[in-house]
C-alpha atoms as a PDB file:
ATOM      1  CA  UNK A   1      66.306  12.761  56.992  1.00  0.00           C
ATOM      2  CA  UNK A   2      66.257   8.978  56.805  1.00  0.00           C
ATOM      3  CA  UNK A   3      68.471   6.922  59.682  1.00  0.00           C
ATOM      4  CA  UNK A   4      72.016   6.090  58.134  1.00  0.00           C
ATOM      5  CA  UNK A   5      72.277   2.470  57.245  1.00  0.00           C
ATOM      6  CA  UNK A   6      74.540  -0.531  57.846  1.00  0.00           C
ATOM      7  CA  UNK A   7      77.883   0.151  56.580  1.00  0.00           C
ATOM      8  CA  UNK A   8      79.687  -3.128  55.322  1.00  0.00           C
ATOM      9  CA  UNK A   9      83.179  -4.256  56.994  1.00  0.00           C
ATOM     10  CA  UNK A  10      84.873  -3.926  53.914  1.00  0.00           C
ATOM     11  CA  UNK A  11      83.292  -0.312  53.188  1.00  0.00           C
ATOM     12  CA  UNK A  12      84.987   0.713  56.359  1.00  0.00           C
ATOM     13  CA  UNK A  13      88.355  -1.631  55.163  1.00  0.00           C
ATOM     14  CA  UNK A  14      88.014   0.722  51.866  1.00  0.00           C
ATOM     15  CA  UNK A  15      87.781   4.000  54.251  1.00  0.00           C
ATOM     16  CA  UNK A  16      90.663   3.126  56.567  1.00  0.00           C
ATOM     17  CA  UNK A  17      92.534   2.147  52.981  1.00  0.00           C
ATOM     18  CA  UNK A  18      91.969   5.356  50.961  1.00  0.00           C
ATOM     19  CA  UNK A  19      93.167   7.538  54.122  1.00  0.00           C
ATOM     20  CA  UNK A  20      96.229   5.403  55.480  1.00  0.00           C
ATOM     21  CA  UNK A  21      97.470   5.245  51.652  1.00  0.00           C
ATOM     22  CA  UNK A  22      96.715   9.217  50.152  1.00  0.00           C
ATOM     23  CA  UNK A  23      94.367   8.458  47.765  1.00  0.00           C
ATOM     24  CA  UNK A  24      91.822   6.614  45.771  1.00  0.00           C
ATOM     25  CA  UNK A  25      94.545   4.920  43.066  1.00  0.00           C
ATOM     26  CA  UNK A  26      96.765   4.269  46.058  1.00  0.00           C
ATOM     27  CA  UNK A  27      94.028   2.534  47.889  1.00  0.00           C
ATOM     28  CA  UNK A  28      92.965   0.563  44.642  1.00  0.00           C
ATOM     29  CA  UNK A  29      96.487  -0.474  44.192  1.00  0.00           C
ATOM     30  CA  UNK A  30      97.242  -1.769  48.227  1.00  0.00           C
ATOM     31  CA  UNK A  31      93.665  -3.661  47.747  1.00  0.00           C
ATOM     32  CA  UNK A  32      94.430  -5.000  44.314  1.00  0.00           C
ATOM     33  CA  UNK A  33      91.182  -3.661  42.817  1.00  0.00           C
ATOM     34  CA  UNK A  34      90.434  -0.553  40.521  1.00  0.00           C
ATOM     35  CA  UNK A  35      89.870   2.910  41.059  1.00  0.00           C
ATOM     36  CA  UNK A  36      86.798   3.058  39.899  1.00  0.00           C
ATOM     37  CA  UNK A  37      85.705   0.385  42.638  1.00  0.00           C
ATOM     38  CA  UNK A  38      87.253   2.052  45.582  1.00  0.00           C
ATOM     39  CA  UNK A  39      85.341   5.328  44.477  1.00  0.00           C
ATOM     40  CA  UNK A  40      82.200   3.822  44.103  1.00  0.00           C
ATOM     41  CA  UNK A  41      82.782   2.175  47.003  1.00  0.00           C
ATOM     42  CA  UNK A  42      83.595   5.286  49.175  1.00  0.00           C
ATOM     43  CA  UNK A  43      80.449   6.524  47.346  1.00  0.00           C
ATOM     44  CA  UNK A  44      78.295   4.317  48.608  1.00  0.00           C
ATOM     45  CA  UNK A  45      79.507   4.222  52.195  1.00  0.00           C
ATOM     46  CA  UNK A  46      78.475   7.974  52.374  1.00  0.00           C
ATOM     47  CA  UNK A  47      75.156   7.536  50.675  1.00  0.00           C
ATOM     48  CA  UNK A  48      74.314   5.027  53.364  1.00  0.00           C
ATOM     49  CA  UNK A  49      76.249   6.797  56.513  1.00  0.00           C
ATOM     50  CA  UNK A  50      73.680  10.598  54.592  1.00  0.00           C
ATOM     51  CA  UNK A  51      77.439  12.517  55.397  1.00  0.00           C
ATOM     52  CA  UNK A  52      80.311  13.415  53.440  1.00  0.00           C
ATOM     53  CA  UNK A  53      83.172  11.579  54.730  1.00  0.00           C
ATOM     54  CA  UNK A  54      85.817  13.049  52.498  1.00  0.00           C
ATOM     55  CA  UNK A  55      86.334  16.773  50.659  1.00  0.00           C
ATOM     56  CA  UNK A  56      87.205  15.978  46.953  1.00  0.00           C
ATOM     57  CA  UNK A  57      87.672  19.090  45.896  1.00  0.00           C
ATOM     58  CA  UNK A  58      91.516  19.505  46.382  1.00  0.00           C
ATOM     59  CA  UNK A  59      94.298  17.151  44.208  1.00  0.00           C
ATOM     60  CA  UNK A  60      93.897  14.739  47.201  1.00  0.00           C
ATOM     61  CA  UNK A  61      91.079  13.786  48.568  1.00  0.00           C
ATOM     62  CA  UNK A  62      90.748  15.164  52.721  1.00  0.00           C
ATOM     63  CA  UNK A  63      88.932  14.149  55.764  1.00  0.00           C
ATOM     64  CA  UNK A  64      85.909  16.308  56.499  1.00  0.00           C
ATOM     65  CA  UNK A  65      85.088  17.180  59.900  1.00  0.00           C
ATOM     66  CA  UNK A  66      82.544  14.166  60.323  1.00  0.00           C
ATOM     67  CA  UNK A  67      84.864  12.250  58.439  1.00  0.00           C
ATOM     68  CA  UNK A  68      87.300  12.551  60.619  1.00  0.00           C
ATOM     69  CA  UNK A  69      85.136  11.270  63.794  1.00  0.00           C
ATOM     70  CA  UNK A  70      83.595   8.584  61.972  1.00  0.00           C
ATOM     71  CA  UNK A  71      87.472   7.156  60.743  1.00  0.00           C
ATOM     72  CA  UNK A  72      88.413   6.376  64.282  1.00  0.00           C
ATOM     73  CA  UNK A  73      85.185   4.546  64.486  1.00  0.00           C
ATOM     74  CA  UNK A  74      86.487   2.506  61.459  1.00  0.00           C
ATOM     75  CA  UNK A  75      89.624   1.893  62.676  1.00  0.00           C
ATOM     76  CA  UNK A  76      87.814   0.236  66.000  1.00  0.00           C
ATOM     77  CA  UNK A  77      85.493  -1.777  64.272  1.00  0.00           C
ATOM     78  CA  UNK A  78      88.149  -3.222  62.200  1.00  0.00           C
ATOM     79  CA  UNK A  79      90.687  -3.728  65.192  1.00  0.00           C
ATOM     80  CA  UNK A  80      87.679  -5.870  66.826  1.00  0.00           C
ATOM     81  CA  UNK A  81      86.700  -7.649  63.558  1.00  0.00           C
ATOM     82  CA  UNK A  82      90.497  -8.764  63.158  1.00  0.00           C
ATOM     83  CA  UNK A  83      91.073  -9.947  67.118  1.00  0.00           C
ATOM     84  CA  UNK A  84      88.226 -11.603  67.430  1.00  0.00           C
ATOM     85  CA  UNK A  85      89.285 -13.819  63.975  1.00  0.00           C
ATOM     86  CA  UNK A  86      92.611 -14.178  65.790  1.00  0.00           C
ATOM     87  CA  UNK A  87      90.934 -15.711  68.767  1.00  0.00           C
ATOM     88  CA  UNK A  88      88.360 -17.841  66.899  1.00  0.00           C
ATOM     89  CA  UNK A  89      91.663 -19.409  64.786  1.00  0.00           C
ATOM     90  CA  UNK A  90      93.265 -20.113  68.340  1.00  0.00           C
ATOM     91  CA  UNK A  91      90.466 -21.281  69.796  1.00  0.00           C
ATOM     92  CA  UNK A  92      90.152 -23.637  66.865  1.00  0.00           C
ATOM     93  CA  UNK A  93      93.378 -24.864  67.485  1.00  0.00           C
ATOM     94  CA  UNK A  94      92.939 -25.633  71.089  1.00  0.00           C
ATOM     95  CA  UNK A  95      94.046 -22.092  72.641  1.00  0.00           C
ATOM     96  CA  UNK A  96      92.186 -21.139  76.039  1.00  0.00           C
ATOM     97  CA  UNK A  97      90.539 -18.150  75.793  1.00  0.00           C
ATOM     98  CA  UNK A  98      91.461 -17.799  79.193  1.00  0.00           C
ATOM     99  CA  UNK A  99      93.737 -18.494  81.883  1.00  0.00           C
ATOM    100  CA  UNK A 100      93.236 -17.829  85.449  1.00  0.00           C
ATOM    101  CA  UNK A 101      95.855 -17.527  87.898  1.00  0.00           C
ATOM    102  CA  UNK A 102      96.424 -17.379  91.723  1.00  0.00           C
ATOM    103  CA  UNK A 103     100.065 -16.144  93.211  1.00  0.00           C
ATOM    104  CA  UNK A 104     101.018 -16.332  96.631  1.00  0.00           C
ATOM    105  CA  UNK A 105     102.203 -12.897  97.799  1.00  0.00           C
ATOM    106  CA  UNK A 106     105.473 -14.098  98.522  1.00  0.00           C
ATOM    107  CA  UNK A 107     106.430 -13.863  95.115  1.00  0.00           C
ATOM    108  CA  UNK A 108     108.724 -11.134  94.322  1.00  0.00           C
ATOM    109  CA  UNK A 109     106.481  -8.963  92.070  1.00  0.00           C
ATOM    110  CA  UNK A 110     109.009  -8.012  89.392  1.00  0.00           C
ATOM    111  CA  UNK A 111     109.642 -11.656  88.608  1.00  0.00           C
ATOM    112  CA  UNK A 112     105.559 -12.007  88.171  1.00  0.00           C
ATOM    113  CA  UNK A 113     105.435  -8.596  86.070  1.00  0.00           C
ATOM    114  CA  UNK A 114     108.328  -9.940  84.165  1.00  0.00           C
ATOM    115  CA  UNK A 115     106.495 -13.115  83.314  1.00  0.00           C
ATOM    116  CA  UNK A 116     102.753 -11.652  82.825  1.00  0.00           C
ATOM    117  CA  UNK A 117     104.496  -9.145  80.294  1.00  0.00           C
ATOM    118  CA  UNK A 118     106.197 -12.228  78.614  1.00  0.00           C
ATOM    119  CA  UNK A 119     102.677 -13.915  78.822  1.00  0.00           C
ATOM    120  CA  UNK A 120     100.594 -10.961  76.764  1.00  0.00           C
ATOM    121  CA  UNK A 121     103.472 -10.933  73.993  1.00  0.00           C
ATOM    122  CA  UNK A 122     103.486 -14.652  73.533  1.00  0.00           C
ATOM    123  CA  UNK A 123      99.145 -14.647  73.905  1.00  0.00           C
ATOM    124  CA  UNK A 124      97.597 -11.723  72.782  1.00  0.00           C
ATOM    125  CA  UNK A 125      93.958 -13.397  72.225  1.00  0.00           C
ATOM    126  CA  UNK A 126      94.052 -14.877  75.652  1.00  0.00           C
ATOM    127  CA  UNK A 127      92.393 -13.346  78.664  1.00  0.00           C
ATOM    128  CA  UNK A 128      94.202 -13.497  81.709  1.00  0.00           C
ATOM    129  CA  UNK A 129      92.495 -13.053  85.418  1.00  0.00           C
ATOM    130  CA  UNK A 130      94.854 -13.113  88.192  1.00  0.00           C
ATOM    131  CA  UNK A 131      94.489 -13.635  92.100  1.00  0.00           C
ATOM    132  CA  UNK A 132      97.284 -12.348  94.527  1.00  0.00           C
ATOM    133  CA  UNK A 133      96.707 -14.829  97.742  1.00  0.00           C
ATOM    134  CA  UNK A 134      98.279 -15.547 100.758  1.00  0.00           C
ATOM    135  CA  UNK A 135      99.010 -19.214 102.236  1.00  0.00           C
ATOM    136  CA  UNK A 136      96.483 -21.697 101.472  1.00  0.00           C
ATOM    137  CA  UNK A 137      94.186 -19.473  99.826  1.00  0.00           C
ATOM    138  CA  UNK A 138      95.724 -19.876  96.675  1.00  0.00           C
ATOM    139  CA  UNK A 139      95.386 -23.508  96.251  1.00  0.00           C
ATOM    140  CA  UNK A 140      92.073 -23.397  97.506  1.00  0.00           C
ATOM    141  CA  UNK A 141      91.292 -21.734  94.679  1.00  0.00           C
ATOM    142  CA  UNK A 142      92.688 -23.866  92.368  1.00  0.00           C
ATOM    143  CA  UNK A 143      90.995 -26.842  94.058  1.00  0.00           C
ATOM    144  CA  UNK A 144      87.843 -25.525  93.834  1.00  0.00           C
ATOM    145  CA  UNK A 145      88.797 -24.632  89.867  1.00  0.00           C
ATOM    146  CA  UNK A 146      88.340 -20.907  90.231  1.00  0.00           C
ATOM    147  CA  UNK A 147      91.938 -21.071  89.123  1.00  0.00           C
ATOM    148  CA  UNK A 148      93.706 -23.208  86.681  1.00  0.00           C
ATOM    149  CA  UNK A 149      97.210 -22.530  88.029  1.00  0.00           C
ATOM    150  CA  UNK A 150      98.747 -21.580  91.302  1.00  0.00           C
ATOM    151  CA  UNK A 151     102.518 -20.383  92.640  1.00  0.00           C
ATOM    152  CA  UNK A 152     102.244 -21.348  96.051  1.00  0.00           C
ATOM    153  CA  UNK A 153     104.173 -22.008  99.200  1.00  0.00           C
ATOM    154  CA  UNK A 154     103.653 -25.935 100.510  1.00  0.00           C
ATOM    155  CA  UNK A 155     101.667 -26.080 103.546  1.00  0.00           C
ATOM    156  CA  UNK A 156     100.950 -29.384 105.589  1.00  0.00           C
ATOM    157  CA  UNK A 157      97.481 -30.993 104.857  1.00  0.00           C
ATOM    158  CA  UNK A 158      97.792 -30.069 101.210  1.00  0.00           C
ATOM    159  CA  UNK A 159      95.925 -32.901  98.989  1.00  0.00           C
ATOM    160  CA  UNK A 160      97.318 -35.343  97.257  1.00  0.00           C
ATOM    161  CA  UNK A 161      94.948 -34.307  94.313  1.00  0.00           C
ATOM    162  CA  UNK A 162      97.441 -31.058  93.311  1.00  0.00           C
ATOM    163  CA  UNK A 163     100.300 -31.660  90.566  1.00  0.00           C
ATOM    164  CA  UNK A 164     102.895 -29.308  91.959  1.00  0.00           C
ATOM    165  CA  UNK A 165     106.809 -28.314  91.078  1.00  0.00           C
ATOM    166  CA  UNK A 166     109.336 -26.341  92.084  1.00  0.00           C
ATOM    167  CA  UNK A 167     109.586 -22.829  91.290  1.00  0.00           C
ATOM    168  CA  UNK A 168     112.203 -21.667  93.721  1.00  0.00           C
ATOM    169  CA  UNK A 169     112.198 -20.496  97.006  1.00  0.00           C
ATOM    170  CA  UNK A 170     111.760 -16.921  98.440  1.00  0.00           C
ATOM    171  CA  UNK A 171     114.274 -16.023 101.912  1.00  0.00           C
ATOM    172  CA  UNK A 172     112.204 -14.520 104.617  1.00  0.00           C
ATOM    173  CA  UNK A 173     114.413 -12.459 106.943  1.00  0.00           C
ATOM    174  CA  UNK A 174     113.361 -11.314 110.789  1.00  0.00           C
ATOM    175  CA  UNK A 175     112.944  -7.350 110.790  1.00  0.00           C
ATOM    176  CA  UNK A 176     112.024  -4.497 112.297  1.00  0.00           C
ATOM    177  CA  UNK A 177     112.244  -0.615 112.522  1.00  0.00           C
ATOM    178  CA  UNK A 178     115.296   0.628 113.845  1.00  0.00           C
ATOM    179  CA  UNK A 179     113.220   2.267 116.713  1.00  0.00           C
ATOM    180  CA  UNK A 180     111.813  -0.785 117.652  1.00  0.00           C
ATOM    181  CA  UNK A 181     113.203  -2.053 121.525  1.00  0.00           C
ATOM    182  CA  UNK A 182     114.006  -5.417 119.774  1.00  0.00           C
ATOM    183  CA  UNK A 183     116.382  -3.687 116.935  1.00  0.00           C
ATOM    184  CA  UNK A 184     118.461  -1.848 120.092  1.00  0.00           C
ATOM    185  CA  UNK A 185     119.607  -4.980 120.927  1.00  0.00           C
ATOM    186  CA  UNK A 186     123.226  -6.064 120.009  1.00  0.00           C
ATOM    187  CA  UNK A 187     123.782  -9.466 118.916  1.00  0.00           C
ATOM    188  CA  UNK A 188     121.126 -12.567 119.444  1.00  0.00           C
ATOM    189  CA  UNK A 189     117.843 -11.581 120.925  1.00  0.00           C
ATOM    190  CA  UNK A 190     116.571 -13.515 123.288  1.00  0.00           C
ATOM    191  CA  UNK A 191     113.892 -15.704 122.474  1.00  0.00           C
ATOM    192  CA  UNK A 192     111.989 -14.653 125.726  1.00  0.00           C
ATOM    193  CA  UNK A 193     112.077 -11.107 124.456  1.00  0.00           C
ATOM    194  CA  UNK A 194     110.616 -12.139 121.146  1.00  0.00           C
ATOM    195  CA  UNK A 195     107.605 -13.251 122.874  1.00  0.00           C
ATOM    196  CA  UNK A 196     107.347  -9.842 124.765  1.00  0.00           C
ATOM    197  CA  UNK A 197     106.929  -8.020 121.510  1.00  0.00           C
ATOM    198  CA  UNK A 198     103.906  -7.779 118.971  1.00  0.00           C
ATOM    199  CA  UNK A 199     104.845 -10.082 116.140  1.00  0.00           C
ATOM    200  CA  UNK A 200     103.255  -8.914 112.992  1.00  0.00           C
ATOM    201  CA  UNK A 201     101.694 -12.559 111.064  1.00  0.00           C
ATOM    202  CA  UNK A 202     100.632 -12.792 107.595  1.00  0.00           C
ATOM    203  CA  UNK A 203      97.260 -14.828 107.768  1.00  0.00           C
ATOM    204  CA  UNK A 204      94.521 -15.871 105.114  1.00  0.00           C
ATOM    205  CA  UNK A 205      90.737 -16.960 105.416  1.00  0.00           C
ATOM    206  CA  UNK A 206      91.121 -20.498 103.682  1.00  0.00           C
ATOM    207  CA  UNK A 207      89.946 -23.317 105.032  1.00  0.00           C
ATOM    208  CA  UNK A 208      92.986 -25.038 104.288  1.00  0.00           C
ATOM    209  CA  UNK A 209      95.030 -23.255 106.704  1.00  0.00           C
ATOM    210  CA  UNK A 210      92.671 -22.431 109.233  1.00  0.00           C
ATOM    211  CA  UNK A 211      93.594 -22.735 112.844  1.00  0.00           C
ATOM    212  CA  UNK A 212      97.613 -23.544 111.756  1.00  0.00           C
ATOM    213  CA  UNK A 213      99.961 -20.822 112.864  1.00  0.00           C
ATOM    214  CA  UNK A 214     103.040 -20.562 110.415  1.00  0.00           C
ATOM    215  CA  UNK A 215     106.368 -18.785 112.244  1.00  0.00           C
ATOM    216  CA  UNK A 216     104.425 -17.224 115.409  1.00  0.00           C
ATOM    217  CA  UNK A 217     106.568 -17.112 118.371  1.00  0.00           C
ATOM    218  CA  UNK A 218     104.993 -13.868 120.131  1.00  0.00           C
ATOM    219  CA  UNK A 219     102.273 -14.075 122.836  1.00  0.00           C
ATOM    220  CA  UNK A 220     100.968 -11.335 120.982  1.00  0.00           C
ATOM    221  CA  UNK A 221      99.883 -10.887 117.317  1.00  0.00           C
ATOM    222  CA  UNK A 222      97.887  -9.157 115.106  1.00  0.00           C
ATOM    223  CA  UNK A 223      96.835 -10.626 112.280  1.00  0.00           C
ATOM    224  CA  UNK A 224      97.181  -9.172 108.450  1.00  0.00           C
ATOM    225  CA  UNK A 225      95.914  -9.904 105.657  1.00  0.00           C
ATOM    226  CA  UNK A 226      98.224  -8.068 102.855  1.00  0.00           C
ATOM    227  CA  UNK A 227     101.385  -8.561 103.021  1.00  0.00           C
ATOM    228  CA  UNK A 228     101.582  -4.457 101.966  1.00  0.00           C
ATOM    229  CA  UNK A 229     100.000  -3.680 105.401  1.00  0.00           C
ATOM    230  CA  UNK A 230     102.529  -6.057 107.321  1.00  0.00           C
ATOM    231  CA  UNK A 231     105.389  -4.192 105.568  1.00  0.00           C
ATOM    232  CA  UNK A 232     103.999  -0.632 106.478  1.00  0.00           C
ATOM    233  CA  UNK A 233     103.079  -1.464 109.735  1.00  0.00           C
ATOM    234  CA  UNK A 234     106.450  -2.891 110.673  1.00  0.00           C
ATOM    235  CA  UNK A 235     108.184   0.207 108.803  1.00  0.00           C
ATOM    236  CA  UNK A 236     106.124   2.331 111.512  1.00  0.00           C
ATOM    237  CA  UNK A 237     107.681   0.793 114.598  1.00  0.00           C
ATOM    238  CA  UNK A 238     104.244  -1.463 115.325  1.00  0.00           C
ATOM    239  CA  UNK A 239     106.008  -4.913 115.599  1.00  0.00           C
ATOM    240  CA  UNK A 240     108.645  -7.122 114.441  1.00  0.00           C
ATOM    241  CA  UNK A 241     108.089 -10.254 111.793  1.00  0.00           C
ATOM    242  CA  UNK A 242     109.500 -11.913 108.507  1.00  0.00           C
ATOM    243  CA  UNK A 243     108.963 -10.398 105.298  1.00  0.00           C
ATOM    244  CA  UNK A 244     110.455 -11.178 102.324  1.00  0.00           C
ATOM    245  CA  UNK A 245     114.207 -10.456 101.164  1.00  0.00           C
ATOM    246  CA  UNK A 246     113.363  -8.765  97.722  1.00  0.00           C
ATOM    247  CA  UNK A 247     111.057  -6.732  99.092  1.00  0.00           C
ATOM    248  CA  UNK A 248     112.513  -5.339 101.995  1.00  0.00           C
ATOM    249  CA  UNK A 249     116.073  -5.205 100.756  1.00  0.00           C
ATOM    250  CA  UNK A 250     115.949  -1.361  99.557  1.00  0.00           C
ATOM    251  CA  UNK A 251     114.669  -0.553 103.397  1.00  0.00           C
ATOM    252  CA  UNK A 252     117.598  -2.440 104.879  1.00  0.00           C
ATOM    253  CA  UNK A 253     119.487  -0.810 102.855  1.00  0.00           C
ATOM    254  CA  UNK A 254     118.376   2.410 103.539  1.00  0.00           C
ATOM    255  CA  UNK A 255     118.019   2.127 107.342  1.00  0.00           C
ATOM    256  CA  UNK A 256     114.297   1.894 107.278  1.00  0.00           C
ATOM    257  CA  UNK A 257     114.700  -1.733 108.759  1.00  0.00           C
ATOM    258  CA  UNK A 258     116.654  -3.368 110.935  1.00  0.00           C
ATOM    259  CA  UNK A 259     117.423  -7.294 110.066  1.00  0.00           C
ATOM    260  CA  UNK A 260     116.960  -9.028 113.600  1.00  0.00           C
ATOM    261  CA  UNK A 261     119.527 -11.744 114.636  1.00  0.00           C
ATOM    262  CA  UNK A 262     117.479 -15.168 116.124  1.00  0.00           C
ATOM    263  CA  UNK A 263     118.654 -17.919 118.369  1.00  0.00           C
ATOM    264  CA  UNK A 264     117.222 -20.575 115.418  1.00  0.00           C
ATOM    265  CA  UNK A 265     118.828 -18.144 112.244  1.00  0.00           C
ATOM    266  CA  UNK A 266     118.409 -15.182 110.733  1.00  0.00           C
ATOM    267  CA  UNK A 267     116.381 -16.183 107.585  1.00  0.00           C
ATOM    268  CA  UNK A 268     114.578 -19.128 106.235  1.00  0.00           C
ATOM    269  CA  UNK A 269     113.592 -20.205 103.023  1.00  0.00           C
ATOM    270  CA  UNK A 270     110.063 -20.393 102.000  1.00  0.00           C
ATOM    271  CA  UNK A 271     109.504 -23.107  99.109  1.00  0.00           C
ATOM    272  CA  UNK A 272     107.451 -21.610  95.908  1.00  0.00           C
ATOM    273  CA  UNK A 273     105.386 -24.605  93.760  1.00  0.00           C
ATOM    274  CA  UNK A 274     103.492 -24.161  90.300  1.00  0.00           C
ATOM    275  CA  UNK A 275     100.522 -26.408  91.300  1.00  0.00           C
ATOM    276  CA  UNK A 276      97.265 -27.143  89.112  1.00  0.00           C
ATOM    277  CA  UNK A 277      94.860 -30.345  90.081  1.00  0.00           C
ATOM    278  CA  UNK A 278      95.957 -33.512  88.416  1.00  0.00           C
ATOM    279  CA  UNK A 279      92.432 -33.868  87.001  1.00  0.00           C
ATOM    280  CA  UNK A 280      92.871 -31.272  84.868  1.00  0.00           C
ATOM    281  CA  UNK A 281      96.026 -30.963  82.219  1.00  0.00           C
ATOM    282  CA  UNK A 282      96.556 -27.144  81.425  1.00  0.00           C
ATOM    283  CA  UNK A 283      96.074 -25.936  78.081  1.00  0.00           C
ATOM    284  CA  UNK A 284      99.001 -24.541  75.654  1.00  0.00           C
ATOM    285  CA  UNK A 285      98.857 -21.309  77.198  1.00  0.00           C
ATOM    286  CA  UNK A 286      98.746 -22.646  80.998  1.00  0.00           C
ATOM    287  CA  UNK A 287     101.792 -24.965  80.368  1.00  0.00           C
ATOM    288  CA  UNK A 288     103.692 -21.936  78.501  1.00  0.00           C
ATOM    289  CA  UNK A 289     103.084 -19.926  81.979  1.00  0.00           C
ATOM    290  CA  UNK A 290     104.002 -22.776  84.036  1.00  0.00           C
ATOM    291  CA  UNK A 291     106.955 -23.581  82.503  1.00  0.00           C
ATOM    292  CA  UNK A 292     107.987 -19.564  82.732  1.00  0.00           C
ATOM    293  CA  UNK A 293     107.603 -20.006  86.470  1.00  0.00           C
ATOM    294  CA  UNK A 294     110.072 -23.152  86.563  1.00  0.00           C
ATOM    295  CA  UNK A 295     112.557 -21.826  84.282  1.00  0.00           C
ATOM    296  CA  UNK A 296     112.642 -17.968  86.248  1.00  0.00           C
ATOM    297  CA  UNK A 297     115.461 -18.326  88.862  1.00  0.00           C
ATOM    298  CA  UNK A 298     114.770 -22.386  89.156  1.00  0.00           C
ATOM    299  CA  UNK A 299     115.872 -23.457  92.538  1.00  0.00           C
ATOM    300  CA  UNK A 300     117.940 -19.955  93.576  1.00  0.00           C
ATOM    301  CA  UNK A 301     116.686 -17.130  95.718  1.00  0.00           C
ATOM    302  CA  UNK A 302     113.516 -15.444  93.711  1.00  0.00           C
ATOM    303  CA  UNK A 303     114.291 -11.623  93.633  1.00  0.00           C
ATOM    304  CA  UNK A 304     117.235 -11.116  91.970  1.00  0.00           C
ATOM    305  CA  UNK A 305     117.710  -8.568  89.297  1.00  0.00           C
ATOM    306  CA  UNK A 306     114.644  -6.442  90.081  1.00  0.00           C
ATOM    307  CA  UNK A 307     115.944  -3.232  89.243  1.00  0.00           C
ATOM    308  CA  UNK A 308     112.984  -0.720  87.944  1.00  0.00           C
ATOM    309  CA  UNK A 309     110.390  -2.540  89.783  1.00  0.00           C
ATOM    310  CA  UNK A 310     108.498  -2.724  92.701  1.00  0.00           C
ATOM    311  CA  UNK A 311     108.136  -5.415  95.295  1.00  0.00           C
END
């Protein structure tokens, strides 16, 4: 038996057409040509593929069993055929093919899931790689261009060479579990028995931040580099720290964490920025995403309204 041969894209157009529509004249009729072609055409598609792909023998014409597996072949090939014209028409018109993006984990995931769900309706065609980061990492990745866009907290030292604007600002709160000795206190602790305790510190490996302690008031630390860790390990009685309100507002809730009361305040408000390097302008689809960033809770607590996700 010879190999089959090369089966056109509009054979396999045909195919899809005859089976989606219940019939030959149907077919001709959605594809504006005549019956006769879209037989011939079917015709030829099997002579080349050597299999029958449909039984003709009943009043409509009905998959075989090869035909069957080969139509969701078809329907692949076509699906590719089709996005890949839809990306070379938006590439033509100046679309990235791809957008790369680095998030400080301070951001309250369900406002980013929000937004990356917004982002694959409005951009289909383009490919989008994401970085979760902590501290400076995430502009160090977009100032070495690894990333075109960044949400990140401001730290000191940060170049002059990032375009940045406000997103918002995230309100860390002092916690710990309600076993912890610092949580049976009533009232203020004390800020010398702050430094007694293990403080739990969110840290990164950049080189922008390395060496600059952010928040640490204990004598004693260990040093994380998730902020999922610092949350379970705090939840377990294993130190005290600031985490995020939107994330641990369920456990406060619940009991699972006790808010601490400081001498200095009992929360603070950590600054979110869109940045990108002002050498290089973002494309349509970068400025779409940045712009979702500004306009998602602009300049009020990030976190609100989360209901149905997960921080």
């Amino acid at each position: 038996m010879r190999d089959p041969g090369l089966p056109s894209l509009d054979q396999l157009r045909v195919f899809i057409a005859v089976i989606d529509h219940g019939g030959f004249a149907h077919a001709a009729r959605a594809l504006h040509r005549t019956q006769s072609v879209i037989s011939y055409t079917i015709a030829n598609l099997e002579e080349q593929l050597n299999i029958a792909l449909l039984d003709r023998s009943k009043r409509r014409p009905v998959l075989t069993e090869e035909g069957k597996a080969l139509l969701a072949d078809a329907r692949a090939i076509s699906l590719k055929v089709d996005s890949m014209r839809s990306r070379a028409k938006a590439l033509s018109a100046g679309l990235e093919a791809e957008v790369a993006l680095a998030v400080d984990v301070m951001f309250p995931s369900c406002a980013l899931v929000r937004i990356l769900h917004a982002f694959q309706r409005e951009f289909p065609t383009v490919a989008m790689r994401l970085r979760i980061e902590a501290l400076g990492a995430v502009a160090e990745l977009v100032l070495d261009g690894v990333c075109q866009l960044g949400v990140s907290g401001w730290m000191p030292g940060m170049p002059d060479t990032l375009e940045r604007r406000q997103v918002g600002f995230v309100t860390m709160v002092p916690v710990a579990s309600p076993q912890h000795p610092l949580a049976q206190i009533e009232g203020i602790v004390p800020s010398a028995l702050l430094r007694e305790h293990t403080q739990l510190v969110l840290t990164d490996r950049s080189k922008l931040t390395a060496g600059q302690d952010f928040g640490v008031r204990a004598l004693r630390d260990w040093r994380l580099g998730d902020l999922g860790s610092k949350h379970s390990l705090m939840r377990s009685g294993l130190g005290w720290g600031n985490l995020p309100l939107p994330l641990v507002q369920d456990d406060l809730d619940r009991g699972r964490l006790v808010r601490l009361q400081l001498n200095d305040g009992n929360s603070v408000d950590y600054p979110l920025y869109v940045i990108h390097r002002g050498d290089e302008e973002p494309g349509p689809a970068g400025k779409w995403l940045m712009q979702q960033f500004q306009d998602f809770n602009q300049f009020e607590p990030l976190g609100g309204g989360c209901e149905g996700a997960t921080a």
